[in-house]
N, C-alpha and C. Protein backbone atom coordinates (compact mmCIF):
# COMPACT_ATOMS: atom_id res chain seq x y z
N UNK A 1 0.82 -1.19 0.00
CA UNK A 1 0.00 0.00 0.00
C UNK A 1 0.86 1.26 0.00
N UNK A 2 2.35 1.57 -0.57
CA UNK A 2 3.18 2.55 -0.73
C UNK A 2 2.50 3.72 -1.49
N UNK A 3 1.69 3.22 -2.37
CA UNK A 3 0.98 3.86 -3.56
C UNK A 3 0.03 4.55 -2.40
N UNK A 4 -0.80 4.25 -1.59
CA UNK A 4 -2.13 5.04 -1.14
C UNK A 4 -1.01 5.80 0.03
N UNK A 5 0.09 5.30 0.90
CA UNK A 5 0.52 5.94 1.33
C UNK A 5 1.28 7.31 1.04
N UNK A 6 1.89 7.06 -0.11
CA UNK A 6 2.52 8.21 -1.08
C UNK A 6 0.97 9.52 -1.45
N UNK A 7 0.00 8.52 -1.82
CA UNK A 7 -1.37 9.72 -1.91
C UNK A 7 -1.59 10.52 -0.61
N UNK A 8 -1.60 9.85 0.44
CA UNK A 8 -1.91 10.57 1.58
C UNK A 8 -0.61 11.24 1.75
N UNK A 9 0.22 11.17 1.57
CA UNK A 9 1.36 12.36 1.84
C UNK A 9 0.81 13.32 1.01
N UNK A 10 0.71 13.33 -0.50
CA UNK A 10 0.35 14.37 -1.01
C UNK A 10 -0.62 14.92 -0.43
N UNK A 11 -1.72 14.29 -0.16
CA UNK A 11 -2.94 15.26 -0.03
C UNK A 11 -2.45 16.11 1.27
N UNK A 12 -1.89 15.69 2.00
CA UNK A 12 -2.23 16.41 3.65
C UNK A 12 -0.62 17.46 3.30
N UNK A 13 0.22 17.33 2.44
CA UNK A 13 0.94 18.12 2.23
C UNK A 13 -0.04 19.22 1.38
N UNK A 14 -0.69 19.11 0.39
CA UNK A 14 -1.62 20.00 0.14
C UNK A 14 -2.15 21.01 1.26
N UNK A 15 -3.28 19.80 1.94
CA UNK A 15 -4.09 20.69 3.05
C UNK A 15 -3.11 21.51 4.19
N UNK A 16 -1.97 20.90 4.69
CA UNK A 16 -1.47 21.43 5.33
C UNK A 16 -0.94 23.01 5.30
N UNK A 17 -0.66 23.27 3.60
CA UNK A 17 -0.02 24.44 2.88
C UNK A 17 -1.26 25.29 2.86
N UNK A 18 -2.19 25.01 2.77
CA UNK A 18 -3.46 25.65 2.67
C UNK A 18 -3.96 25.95 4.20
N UNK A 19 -3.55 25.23 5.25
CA UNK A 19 -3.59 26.15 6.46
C UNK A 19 -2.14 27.09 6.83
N UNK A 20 -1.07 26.39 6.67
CA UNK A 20 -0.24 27.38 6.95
C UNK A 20 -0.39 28.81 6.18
N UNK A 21 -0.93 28.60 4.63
CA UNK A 21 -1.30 30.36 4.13
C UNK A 21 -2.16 31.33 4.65
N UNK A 22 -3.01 30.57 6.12
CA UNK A 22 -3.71 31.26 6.72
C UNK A 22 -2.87 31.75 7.68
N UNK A 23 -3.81 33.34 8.49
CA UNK A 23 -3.07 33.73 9.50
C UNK A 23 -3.71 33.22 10.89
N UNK A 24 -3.63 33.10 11.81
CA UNK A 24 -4.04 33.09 13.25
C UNK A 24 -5.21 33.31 12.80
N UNK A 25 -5.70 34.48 12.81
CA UNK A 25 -6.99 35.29 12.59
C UNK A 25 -8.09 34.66 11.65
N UNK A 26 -7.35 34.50 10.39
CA UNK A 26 -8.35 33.92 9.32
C UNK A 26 -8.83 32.45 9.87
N UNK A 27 -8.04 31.98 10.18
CA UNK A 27 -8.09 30.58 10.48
C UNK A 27 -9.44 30.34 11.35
N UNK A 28 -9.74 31.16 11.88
CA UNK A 28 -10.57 31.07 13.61
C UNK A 28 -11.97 32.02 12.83
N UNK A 29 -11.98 32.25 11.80
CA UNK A 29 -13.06 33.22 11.50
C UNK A 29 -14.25 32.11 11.21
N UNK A 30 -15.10 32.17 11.38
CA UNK A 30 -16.08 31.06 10.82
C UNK A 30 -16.73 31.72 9.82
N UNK A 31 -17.34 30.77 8.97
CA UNK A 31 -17.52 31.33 7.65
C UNK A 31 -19.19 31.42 7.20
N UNK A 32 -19.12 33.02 6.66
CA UNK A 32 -20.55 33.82 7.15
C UNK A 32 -21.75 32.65 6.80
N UNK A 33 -21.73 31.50 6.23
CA UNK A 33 -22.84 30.26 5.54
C UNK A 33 -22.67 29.36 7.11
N UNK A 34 -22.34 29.60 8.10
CA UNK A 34 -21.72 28.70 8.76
C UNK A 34 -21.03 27.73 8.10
N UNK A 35 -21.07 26.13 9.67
CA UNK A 35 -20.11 25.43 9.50
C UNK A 35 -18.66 25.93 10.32
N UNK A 36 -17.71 24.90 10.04
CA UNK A 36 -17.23 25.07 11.07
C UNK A 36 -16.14 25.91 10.03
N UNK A 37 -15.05 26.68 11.00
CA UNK A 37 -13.60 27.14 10.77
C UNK A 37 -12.34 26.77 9.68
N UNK A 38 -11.29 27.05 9.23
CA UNK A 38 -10.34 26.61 8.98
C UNK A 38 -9.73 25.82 9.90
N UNK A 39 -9.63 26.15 11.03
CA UNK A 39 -8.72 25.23 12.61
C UNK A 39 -9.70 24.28 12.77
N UNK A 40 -11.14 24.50 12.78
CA UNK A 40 -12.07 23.30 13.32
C UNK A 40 -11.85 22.33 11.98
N UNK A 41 -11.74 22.41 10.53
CA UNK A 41 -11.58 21.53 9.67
C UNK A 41 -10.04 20.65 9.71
N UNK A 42 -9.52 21.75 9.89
CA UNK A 42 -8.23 20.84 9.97
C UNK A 42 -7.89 19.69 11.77
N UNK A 43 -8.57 20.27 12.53
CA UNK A 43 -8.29 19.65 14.05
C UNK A 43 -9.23 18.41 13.61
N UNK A 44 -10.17 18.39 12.53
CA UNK A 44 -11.06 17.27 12.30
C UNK A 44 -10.24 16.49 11.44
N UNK A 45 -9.81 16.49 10.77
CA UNK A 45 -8.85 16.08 9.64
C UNK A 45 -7.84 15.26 10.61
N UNK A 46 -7.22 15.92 11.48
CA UNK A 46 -5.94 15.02 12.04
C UNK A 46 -6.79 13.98 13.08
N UNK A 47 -7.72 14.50 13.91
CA UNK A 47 -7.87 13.14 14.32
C UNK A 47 -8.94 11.86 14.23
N UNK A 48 -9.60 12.41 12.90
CA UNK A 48 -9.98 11.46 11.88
C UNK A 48 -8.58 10.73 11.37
N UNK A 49 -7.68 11.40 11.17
CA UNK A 49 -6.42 10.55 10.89
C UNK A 49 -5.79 9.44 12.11
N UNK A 50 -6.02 9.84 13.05
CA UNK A 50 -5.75 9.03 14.25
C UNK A 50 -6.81 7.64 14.40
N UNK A 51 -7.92 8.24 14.25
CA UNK A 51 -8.71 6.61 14.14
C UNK A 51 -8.98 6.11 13.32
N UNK A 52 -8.45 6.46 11.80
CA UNK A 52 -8.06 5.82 10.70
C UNK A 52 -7.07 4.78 11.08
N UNK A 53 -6.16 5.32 11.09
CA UNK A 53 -4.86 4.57 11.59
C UNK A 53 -4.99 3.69 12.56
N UNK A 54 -6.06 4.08 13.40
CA UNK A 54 -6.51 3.00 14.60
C UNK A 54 -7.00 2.01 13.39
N UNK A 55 -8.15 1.82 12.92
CA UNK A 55 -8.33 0.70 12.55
C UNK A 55 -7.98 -0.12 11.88
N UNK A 56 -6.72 0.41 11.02
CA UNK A 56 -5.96 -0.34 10.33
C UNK A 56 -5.07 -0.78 11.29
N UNK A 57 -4.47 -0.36 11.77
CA UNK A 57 -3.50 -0.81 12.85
C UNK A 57 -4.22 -2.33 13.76
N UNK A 58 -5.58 -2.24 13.93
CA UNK A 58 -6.37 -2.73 14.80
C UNK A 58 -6.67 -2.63 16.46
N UNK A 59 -6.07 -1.29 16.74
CA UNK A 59 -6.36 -0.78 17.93
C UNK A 59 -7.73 -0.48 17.92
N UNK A 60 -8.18 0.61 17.18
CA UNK A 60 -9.49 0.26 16.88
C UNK A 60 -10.93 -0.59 16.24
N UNK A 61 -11.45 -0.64 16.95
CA UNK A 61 -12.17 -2.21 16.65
C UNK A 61 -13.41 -1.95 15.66
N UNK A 62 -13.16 -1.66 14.47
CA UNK A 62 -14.53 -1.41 13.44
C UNK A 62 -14.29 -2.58 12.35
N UNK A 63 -12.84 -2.61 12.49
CA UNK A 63 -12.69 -3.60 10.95
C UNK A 63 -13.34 -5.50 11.49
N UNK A 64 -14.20 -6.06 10.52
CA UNK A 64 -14.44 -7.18 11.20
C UNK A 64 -14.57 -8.05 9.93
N UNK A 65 -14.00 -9.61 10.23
CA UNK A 65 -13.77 -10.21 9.38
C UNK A 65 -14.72 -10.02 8.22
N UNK A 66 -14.22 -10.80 7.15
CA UNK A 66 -15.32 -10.71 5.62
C UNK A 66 -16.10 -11.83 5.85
N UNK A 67 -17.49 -11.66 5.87
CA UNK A 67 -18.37 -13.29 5.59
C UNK A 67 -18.20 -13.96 4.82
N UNK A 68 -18.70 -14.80 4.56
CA UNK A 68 -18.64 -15.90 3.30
C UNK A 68 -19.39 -15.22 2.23
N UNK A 69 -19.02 -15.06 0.78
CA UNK A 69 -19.66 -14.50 0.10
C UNK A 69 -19.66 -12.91 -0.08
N UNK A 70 -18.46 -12.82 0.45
CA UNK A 70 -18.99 -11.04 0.66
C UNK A 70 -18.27 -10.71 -0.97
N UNK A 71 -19.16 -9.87 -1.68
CA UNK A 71 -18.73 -8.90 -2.89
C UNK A 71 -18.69 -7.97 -2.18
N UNK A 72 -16.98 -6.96 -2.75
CA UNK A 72 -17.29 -5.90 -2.26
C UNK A 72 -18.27 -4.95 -3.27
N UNK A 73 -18.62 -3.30 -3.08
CA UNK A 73 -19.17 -2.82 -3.86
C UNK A 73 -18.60 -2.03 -4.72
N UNK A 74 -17.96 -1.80 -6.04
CA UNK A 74 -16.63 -1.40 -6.70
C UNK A 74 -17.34 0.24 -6.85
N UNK A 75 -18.77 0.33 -6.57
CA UNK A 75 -19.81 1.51 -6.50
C UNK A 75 -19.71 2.67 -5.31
N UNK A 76 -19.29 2.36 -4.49
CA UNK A 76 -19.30 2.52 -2.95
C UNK A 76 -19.02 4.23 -2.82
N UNK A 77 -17.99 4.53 -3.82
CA UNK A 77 -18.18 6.08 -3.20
C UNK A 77 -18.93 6.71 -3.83
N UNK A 78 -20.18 6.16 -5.00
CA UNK A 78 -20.64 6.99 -5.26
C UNK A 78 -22.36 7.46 -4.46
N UNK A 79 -22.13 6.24 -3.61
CA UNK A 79 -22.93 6.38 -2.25
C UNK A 79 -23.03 7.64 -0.98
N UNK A 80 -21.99 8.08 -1.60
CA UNK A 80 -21.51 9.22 -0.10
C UNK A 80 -22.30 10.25 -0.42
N UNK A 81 -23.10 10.49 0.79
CA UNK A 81 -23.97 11.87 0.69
C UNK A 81 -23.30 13.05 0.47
N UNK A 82 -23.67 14.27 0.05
CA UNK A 82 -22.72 15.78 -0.06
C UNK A 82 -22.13 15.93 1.24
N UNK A 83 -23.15 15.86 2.29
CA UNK A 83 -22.97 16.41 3.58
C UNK A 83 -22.90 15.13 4.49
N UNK A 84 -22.16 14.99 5.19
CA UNK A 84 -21.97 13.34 6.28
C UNK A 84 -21.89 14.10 7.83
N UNK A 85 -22.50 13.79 8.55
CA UNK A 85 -22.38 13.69 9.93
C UNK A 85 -21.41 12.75 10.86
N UNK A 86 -20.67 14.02 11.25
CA UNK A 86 -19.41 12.95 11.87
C UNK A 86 -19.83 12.46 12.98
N UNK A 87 -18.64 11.40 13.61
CA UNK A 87 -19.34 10.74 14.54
C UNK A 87 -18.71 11.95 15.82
N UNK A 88 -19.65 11.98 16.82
CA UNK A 88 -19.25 12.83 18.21
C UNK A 88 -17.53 13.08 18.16
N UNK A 89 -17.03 11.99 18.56
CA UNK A 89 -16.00 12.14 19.03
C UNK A 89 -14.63 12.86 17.90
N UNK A 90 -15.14 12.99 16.60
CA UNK A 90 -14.28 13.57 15.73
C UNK A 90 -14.74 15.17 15.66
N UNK A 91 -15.99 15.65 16.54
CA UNK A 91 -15.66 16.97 16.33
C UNK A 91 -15.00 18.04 16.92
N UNK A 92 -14.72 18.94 16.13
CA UNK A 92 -13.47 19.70 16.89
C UNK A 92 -14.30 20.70 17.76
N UNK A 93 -13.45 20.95 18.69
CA UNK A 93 -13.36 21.89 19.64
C UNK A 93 -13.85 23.53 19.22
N UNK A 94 -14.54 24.42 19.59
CA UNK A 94 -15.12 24.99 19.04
C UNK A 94 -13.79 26.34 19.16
N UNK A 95 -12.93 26.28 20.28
CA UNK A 95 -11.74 26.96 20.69
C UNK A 95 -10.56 26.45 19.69
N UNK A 96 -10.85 25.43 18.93
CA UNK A 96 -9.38 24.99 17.60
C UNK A 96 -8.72 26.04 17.19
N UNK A 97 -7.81 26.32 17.76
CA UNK A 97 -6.32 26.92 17.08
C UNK A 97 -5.74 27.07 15.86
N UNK A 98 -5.27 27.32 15.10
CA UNK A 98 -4.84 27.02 13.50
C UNK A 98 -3.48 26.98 14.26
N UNK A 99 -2.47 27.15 15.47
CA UNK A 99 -1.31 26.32 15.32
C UNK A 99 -1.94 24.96 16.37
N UNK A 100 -2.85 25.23 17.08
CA UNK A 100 -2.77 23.41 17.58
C UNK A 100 -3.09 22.86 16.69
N UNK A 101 -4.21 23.05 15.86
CA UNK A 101 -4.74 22.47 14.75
C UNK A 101 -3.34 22.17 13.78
N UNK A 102 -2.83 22.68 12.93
CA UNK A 102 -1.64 22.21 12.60
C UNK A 102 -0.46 21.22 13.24
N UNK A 103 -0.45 21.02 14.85
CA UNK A 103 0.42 20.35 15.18
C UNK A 103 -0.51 18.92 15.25
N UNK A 104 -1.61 18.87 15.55
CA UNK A 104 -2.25 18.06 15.53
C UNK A 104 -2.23 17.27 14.15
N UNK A 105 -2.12 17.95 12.78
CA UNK A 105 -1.97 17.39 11.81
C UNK A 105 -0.40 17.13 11.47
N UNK A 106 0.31 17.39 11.82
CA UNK A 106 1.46 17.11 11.23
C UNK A 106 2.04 15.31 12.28
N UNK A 107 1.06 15.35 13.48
CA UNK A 107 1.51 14.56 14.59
C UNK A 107 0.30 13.33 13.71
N UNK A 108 -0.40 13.41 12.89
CA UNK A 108 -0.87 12.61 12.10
C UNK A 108 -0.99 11.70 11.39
N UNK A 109 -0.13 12.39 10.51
CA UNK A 109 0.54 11.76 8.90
C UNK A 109 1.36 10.45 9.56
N UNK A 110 2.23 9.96 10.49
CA UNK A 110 3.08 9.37 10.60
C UNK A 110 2.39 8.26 11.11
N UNK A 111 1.42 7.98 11.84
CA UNK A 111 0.77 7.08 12.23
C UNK A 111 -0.62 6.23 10.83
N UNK A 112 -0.82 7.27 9.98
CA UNK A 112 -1.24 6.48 8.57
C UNK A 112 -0.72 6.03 8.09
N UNK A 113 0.70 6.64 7.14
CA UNK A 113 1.18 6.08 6.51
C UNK A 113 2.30 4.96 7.24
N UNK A 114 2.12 4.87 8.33
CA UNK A 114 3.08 3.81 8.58
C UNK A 114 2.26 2.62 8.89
N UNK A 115 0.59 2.88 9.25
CA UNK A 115 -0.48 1.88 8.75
C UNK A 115 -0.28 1.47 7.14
N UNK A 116 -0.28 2.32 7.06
CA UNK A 116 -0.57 1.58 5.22
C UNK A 116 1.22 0.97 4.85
N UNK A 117 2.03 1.12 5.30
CA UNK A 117 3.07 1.03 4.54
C UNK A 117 3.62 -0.84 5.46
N UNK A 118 2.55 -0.90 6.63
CA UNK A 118 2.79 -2.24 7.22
C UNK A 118 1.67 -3.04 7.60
N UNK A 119 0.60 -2.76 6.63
CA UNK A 119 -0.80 -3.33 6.48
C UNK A 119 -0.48 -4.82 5.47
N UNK A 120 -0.98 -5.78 6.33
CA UNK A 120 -0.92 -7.00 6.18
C UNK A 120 -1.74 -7.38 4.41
N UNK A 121 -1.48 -8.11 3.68
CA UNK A 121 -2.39 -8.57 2.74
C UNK A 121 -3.37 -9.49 3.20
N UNK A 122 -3.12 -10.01 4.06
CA UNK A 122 -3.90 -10.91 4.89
C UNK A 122 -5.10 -10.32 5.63
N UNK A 123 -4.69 -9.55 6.28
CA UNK A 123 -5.93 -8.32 6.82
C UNK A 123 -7.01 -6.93 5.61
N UNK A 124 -5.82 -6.99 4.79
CA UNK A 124 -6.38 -6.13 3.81
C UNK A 124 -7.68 -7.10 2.81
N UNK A 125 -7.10 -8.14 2.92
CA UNK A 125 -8.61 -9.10 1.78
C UNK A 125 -9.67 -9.58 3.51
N UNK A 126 -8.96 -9.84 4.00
CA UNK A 126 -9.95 -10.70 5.04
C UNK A 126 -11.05 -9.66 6.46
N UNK A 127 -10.61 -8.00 5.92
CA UNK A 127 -11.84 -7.72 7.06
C UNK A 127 -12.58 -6.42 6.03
N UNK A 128 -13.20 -5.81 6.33
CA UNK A 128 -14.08 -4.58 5.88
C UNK A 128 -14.63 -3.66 7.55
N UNK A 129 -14.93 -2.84 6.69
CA UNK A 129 -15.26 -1.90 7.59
C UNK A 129 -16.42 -1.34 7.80
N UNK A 130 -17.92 -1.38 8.00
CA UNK A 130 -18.67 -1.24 8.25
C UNK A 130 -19.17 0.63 8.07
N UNK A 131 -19.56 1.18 7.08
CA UNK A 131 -19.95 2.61 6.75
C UNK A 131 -21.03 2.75 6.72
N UNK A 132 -22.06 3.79 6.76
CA UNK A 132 -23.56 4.15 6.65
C UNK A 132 -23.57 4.01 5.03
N UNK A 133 -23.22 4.30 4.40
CA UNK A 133 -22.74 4.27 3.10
C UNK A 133 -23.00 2.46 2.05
N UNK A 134 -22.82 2.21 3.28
CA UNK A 134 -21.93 0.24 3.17
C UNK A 134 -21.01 -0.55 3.56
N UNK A 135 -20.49 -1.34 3.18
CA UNK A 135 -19.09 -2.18 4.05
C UNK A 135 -18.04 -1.81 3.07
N UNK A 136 -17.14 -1.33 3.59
CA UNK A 136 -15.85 -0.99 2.51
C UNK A 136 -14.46 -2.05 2.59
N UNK A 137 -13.94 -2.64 2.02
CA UNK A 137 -12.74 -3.53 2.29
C UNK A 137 -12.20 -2.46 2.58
N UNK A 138 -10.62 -3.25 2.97
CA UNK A 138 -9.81 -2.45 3.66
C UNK A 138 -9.09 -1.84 2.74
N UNK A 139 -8.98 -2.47 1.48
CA UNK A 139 -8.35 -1.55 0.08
C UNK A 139 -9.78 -0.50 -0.10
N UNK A 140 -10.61 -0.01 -0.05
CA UNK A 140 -11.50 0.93 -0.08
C UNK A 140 -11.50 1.90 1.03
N UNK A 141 -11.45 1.43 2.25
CA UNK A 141 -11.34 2.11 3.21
C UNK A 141 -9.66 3.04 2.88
N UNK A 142 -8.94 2.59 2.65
CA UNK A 142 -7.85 3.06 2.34
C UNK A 142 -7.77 4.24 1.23
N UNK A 143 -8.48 4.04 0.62
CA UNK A 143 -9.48 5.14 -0.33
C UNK A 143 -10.03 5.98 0.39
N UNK A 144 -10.85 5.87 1.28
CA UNK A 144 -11.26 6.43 1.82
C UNK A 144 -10.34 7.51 2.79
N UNK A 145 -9.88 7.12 2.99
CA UNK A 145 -8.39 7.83 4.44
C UNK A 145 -7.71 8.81 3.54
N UNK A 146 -7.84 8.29 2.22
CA UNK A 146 -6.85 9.53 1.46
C UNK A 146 -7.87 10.76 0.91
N UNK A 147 -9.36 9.83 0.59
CA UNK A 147 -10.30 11.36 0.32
C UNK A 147 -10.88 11.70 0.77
N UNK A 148 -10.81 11.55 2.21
CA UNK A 148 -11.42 12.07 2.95
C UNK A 148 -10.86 13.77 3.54
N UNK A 149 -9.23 13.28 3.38
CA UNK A 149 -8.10 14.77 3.11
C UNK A 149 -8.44 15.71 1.76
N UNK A 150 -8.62 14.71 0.95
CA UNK A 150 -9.29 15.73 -0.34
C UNK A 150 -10.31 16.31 0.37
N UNK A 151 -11.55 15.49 0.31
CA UNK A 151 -12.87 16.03 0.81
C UNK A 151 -13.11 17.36 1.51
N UNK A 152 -12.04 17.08 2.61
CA UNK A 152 -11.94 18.34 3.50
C UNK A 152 -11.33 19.76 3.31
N UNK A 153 -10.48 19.07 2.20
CA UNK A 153 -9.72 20.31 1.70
C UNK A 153 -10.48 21.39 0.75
N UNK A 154 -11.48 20.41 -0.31
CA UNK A 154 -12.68 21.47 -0.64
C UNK A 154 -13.76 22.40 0.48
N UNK A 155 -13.86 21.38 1.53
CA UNK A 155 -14.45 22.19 2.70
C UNK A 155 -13.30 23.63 2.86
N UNK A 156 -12.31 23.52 3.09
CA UNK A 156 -11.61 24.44 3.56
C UNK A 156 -11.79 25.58 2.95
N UNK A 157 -11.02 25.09 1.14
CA UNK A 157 -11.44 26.08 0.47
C UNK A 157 -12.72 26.91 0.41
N UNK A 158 -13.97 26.46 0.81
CA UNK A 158 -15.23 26.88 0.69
C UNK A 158 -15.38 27.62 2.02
N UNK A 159 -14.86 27.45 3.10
CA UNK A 159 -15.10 28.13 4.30
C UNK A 159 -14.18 29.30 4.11
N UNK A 160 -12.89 29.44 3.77
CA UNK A 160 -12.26 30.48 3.74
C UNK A 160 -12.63 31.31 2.82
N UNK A 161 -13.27 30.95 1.37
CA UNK A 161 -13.84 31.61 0.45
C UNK A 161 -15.33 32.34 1.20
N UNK A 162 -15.97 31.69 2.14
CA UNK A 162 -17.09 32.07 2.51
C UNK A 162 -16.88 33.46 4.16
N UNK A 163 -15.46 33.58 4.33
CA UNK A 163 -15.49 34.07 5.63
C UNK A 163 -15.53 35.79 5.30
């Protein structure tokens, strides 16, 4: 998985450049459509990255074996609503910083890609992950971990365009 790991470097090297061009100030402005901040998107971003990495790793317990018969769905992201409701514990702090928020993301990256870069083939065919969406293998979910940094990064752009 060097390939999805190499993607997620890019992307969060992207998003990351796109908060550092903010100042303190901009960062924390919320944006006149609401929704949340530049610091609240990015503090969501890193530790959505943390329980990404949990479940590949298997600290976190979502991934569960494949049944007998399981097809995956090769359709699956085109399932994803515009707007998704995160779960509680990924939302940010309404006080998010654009430098905690940044350290928080940079303290990130290293715990994904070193999931993906020592993710078993054995675990990658044999569990999925359970989404509102559908069940994603772990090569999808892995898809997922990298656009979900995209995803957010259009959020960003749209909140800072909107502040």
């Amino acid at each position: 998985m060097t390939a999805k790991a190499d993607a997620f470097r890019r992307a969060m090297d992207t998003f990351i450049a796109s908060i550092e061009r903010l100042g303190d100030e901009a960062a924390v402005q919320a944006p006149a459509d609401g929704g949340w901040n530049a610091a609240q998107i990015a503090w969501h971003v890193a530790v959505t990255n943390e329980l990404l990495a949990g479940v590949f790793e298997g600290t976190v317990p979502m991934a569960q074996p494949v049944p007998d018969g399981f097809e995956p769905d090769p359709d699956i992201f085109s399932k994803v609503p515009a707007k998704v409701q995160t779960f509680p514990q990924l939302e940010p702090p309404a006080s998010a910083s654009r430098v905690e928020a940044l350290a928080k993301l940079r303290a990130s990256i290293a715990p994904v890609v070193n999931a993906f870069e020592t993710f078993s083939e054995e675990r990658a065919k044999g569990y999925f992950v359970q989404f509102p969406m559908g069940p994603l293998t772990m090569y999808q979910f892995a898809d997922f971990t990298v656009g979900h940094v995209t995803r957010h990064q259009g959020q960003l752009e749209r909140a800072v365009a909107a502040v």
